[in-house]
PDB file of N, CA and C in Angstrom:
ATOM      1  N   UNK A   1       0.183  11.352  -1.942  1.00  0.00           N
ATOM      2  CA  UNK A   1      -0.044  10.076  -2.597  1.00  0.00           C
ATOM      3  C   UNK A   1      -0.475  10.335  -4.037  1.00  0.00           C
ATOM      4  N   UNK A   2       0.414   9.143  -4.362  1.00  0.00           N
ATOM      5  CA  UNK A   2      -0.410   9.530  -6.419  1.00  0.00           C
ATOM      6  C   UNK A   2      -1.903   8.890  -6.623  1.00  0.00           C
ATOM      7  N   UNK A   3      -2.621   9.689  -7.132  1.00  0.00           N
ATOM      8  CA  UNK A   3      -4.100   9.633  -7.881  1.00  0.00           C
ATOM      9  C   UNK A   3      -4.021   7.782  -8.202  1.00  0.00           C
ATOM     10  N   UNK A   4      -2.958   7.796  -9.224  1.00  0.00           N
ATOM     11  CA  UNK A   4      -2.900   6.808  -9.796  1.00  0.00           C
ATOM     12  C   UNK A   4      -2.997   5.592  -9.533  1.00  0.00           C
ATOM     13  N   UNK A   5      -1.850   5.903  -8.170  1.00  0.00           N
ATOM     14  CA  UNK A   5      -1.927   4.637  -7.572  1.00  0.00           C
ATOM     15  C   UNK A   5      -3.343   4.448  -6.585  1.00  0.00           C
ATOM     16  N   UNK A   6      -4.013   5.281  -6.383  1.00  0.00           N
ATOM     17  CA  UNK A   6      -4.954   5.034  -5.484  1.00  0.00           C
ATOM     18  C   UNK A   6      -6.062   4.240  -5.842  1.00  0.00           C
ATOM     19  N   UNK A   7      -6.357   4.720  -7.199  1.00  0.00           N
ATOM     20  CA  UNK A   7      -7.002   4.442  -8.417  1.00  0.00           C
ATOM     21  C   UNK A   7      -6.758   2.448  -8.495  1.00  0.00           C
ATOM     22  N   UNK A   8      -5.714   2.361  -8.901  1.00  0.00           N
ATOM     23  CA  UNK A   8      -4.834   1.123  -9.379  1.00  0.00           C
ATOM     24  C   UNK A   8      -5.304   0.490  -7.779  1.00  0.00           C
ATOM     25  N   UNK A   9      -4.822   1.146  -6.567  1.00  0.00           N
ATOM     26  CA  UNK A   9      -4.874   0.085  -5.142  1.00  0.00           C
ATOM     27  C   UNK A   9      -6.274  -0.271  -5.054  1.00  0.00           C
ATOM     28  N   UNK A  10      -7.290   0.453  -5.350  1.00  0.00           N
ATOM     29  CA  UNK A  10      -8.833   0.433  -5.059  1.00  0.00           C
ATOM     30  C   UNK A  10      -9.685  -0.503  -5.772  1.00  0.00           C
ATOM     31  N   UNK A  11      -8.721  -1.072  -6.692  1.00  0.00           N
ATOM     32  CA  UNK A  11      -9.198  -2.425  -7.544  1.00  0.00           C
ATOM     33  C   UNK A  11      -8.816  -3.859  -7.071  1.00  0.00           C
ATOM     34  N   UNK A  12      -7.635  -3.250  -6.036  1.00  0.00           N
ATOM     35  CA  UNK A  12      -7.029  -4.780  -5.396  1.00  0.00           C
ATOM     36  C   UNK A  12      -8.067  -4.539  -4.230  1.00  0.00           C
ATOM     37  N   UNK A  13      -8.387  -3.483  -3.453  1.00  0.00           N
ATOM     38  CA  UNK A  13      -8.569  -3.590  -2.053  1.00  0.00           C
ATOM     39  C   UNK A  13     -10.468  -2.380  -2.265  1.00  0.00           C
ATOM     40  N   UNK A  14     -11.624  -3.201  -2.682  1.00  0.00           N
ATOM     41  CA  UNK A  14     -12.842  -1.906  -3.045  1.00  0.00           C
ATOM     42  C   UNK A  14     -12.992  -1.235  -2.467  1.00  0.00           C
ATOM     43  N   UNK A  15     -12.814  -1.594  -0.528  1.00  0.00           N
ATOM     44  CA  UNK A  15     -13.742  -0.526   0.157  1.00  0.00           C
ATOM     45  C   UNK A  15     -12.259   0.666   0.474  1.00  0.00           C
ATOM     46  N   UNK A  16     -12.649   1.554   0.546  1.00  0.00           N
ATOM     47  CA  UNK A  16     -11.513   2.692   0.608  1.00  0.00           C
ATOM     48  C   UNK A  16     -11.089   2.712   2.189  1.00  0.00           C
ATOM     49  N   UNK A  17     -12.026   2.666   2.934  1.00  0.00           N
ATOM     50  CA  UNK A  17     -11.856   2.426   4.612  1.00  0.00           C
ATOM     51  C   UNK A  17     -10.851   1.393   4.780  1.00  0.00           C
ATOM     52  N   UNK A  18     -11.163   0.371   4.110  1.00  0.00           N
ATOM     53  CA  UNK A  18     -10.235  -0.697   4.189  1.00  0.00           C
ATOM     54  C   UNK A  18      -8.538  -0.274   3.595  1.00  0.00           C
ATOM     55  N   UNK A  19      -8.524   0.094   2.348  1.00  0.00           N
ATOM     56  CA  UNK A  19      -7.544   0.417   1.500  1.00  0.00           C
ATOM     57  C   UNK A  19      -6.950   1.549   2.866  1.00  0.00           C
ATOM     58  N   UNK A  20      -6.811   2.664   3.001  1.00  0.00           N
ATOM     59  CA  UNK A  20      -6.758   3.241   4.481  1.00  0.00           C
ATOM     60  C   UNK A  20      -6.078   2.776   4.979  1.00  0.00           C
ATOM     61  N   UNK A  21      -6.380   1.609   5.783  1.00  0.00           N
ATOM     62  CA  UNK A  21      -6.335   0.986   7.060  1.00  0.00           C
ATOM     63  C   UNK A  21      -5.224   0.278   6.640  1.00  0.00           C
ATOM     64  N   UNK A  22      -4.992  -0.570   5.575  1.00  0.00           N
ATOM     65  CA  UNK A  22      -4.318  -1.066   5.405  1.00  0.00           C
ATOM     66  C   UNK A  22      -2.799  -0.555   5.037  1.00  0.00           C
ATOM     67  N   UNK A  23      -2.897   0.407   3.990  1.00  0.00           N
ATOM     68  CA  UNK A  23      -1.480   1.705   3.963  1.00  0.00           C
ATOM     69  C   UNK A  23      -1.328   2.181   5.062  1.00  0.00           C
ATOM     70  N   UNK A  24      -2.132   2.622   5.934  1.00  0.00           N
ATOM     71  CA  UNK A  24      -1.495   3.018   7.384  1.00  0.00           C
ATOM     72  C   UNK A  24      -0.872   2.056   7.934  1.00  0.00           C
ATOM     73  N   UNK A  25      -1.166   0.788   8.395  1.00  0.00           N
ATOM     74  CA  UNK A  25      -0.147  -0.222   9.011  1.00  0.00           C
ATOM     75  C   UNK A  25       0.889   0.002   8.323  1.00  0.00           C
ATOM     76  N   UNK A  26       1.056  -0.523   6.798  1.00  0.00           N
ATOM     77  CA  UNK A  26       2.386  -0.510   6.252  1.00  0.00           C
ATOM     78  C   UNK A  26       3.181   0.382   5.972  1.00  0.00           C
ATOM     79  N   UNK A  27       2.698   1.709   5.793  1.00  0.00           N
ATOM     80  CA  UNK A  27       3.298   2.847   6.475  1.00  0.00           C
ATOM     81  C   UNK A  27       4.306   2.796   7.453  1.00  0.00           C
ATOM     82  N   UNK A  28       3.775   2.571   8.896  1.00  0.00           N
ATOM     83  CA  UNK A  28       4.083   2.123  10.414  1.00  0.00           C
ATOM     84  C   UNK A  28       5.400   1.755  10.148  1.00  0.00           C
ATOM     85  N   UNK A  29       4.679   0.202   8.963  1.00  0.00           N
ATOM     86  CA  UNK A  29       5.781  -0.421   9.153  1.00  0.00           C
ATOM     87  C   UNK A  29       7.421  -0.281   8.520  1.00  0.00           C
ATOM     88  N   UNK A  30       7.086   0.520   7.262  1.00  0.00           N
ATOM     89  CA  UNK A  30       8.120   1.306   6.495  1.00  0.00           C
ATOM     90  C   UNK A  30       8.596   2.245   7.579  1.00  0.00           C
ATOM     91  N   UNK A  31       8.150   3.325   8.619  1.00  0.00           N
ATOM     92  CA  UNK A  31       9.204   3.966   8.849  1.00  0.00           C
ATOM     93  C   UNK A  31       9.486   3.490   9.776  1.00  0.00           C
ATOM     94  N   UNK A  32       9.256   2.046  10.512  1.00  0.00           N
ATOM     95  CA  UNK A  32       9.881   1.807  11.279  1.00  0.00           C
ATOM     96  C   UNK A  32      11.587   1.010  11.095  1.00  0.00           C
ATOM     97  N   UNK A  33      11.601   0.637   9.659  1.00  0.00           N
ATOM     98  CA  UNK A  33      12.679   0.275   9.115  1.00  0.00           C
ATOM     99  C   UNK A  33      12.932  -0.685   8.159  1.00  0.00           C
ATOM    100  N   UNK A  34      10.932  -1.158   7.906  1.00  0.00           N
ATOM    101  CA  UNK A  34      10.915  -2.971   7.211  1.00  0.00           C
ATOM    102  C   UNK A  34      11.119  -2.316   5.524  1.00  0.00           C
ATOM    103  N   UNK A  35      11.162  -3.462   5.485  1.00  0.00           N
ATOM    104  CA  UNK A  35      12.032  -3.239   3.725  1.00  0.00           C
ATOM    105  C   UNK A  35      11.119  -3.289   2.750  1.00  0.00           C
ATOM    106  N   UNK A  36      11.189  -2.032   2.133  1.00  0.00           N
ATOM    107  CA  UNK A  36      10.089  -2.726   0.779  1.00  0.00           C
ATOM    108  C   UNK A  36       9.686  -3.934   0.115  1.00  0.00           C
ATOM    109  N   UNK A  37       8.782  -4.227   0.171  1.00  0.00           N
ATOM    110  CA  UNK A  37       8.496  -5.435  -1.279  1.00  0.00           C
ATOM    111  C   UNK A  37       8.540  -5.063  -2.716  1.00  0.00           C
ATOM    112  N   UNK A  38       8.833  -3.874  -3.273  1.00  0.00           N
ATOM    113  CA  UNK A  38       8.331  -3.794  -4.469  1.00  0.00           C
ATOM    114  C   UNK A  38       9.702  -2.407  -4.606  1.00  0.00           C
ATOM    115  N   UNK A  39      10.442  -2.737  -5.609  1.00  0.00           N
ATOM    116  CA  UNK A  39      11.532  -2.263  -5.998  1.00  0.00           C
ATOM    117  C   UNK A  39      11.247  -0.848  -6.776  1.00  0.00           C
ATOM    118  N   UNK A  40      12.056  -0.032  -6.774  1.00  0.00           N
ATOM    119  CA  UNK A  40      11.515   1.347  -7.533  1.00  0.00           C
ATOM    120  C   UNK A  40      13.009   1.996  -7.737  1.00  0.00           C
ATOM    121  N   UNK A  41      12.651   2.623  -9.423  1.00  0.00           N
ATOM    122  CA  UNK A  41      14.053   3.466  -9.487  1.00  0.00           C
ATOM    123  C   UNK A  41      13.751   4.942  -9.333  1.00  0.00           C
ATOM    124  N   UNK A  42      12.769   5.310  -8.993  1.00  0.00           N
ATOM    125  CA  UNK A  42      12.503   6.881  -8.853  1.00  0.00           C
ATOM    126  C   UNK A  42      12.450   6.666  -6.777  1.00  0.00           C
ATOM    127  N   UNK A  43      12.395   7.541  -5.976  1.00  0.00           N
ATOM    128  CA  UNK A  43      12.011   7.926  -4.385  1.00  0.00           C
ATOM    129  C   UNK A  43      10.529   7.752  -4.547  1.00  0.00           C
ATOM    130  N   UNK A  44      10.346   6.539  -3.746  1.00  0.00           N
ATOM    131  CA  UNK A  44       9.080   6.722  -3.150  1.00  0.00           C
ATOM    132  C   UNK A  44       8.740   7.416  -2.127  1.00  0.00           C
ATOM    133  N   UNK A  45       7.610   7.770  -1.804  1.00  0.00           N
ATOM    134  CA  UNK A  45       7.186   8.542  -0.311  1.00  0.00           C
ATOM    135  C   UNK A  45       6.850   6.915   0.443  1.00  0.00           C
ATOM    136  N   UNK A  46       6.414   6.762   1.712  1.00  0.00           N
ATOM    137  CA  UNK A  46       6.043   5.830   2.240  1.00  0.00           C
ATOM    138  C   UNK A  46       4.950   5.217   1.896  1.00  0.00           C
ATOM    139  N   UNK A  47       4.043   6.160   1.661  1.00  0.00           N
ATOM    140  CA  UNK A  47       2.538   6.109   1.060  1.00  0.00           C
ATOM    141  C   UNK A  47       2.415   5.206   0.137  1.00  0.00           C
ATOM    142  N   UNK A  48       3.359   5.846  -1.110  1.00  0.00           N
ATOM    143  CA  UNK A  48       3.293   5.376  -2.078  1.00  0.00           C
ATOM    144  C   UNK A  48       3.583   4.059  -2.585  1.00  0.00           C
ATOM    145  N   UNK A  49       5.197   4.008  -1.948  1.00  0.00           N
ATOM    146  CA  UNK A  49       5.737   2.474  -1.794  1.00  0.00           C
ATOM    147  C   UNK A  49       4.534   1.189  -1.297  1.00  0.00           C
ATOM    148  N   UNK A  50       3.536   1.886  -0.205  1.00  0.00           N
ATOM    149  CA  UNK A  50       2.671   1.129   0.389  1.00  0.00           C
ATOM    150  C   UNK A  50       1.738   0.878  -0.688  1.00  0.00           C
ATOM    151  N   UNK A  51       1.292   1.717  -1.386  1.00  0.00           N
ATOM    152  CA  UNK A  51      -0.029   1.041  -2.884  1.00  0.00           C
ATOM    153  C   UNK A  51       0.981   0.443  -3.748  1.00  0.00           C
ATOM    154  N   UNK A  52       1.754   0.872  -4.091  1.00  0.00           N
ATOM    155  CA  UNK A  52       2.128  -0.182  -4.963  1.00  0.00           C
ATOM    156  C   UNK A  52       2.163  -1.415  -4.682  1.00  0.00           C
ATOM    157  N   UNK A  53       2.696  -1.914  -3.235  1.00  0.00           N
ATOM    158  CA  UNK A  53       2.439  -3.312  -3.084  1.00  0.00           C
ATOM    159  C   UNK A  53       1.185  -3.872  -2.859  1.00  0.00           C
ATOM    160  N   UNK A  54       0.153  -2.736  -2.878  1.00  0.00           N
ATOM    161  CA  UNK A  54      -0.897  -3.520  -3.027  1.00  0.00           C
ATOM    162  C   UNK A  54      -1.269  -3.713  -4.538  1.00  0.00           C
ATOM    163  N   UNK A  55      -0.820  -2.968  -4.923  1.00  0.00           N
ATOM    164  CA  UNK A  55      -1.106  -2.810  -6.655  1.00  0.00           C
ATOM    165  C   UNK A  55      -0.566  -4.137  -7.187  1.00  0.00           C
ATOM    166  N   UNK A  56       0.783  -4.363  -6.769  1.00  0.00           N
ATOM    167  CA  UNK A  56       1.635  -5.789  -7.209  1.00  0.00           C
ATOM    168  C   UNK A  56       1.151  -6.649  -7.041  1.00  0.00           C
ATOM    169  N   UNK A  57      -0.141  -7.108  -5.502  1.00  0.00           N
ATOM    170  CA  UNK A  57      -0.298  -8.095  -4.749  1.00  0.00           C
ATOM    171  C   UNK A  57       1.026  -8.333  -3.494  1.00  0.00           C
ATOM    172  N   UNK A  58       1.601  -7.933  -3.250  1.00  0.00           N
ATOM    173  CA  UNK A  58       2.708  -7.958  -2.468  1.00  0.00           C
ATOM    174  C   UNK A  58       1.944  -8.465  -1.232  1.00  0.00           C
ATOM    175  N   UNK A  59       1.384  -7.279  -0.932  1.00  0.00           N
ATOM    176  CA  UNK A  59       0.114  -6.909   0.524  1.00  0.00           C
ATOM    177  C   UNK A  59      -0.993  -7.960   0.153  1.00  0.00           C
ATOM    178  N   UNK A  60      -1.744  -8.277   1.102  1.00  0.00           N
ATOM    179  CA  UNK A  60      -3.498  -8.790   0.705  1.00  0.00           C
ATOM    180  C   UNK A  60      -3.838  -8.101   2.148  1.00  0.00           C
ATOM    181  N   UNK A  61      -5.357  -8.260   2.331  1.00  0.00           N
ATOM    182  CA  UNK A  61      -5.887  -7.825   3.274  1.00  0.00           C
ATOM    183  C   UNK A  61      -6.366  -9.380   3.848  1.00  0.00           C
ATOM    184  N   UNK A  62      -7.559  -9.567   4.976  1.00  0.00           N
ATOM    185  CA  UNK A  62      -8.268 -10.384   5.401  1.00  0.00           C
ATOM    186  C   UNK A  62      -9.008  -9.663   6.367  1.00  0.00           C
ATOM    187  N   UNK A  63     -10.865  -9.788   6.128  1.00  0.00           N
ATOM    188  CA  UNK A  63     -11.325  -9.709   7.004  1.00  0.00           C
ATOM    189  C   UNK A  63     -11.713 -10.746   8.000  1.00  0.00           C
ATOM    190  N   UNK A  64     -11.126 -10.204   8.991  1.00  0.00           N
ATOM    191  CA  UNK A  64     -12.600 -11.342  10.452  1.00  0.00           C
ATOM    192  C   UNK A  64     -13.856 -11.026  10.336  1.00  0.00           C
ATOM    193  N   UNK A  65     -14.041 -12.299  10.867  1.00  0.00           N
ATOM    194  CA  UNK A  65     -15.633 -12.255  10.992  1.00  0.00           C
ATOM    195  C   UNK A  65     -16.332 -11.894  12.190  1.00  0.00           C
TER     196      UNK A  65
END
């Protein structure tokens, strides 16, 4: 995963546990076959593709209470 983007995702999403939790689902859900939200002309890794849409807003989180 890039620095950068982690950096950049950790401003959409503060707690890092959370940020985590949340790229792992969408992870899941990338190699299971779902389609990016967020367009790229270089290869993303899965990871990566996954912060960027949080970086975009693509993703949001929600906690329960």
């Amino acid at each position: 995963m890039r620095d950068d983007y982690i950096k950049d995702a950790l401003k959409a999403v503060n707690d890092p546990n959370i940020l985590i939790n949340v790229v792992s689902r969408r992870v899941k859900q990338l190699k299971r076959g779902n389609r990016p939200l967020v367009e790229s002309l270089e290869k993303l890794s899965p990871e990566d593709t996954a912060l960027r849409e949080i970086i975009e807003g693509k993703i949001s989180h929600e906690l329960a209470n």
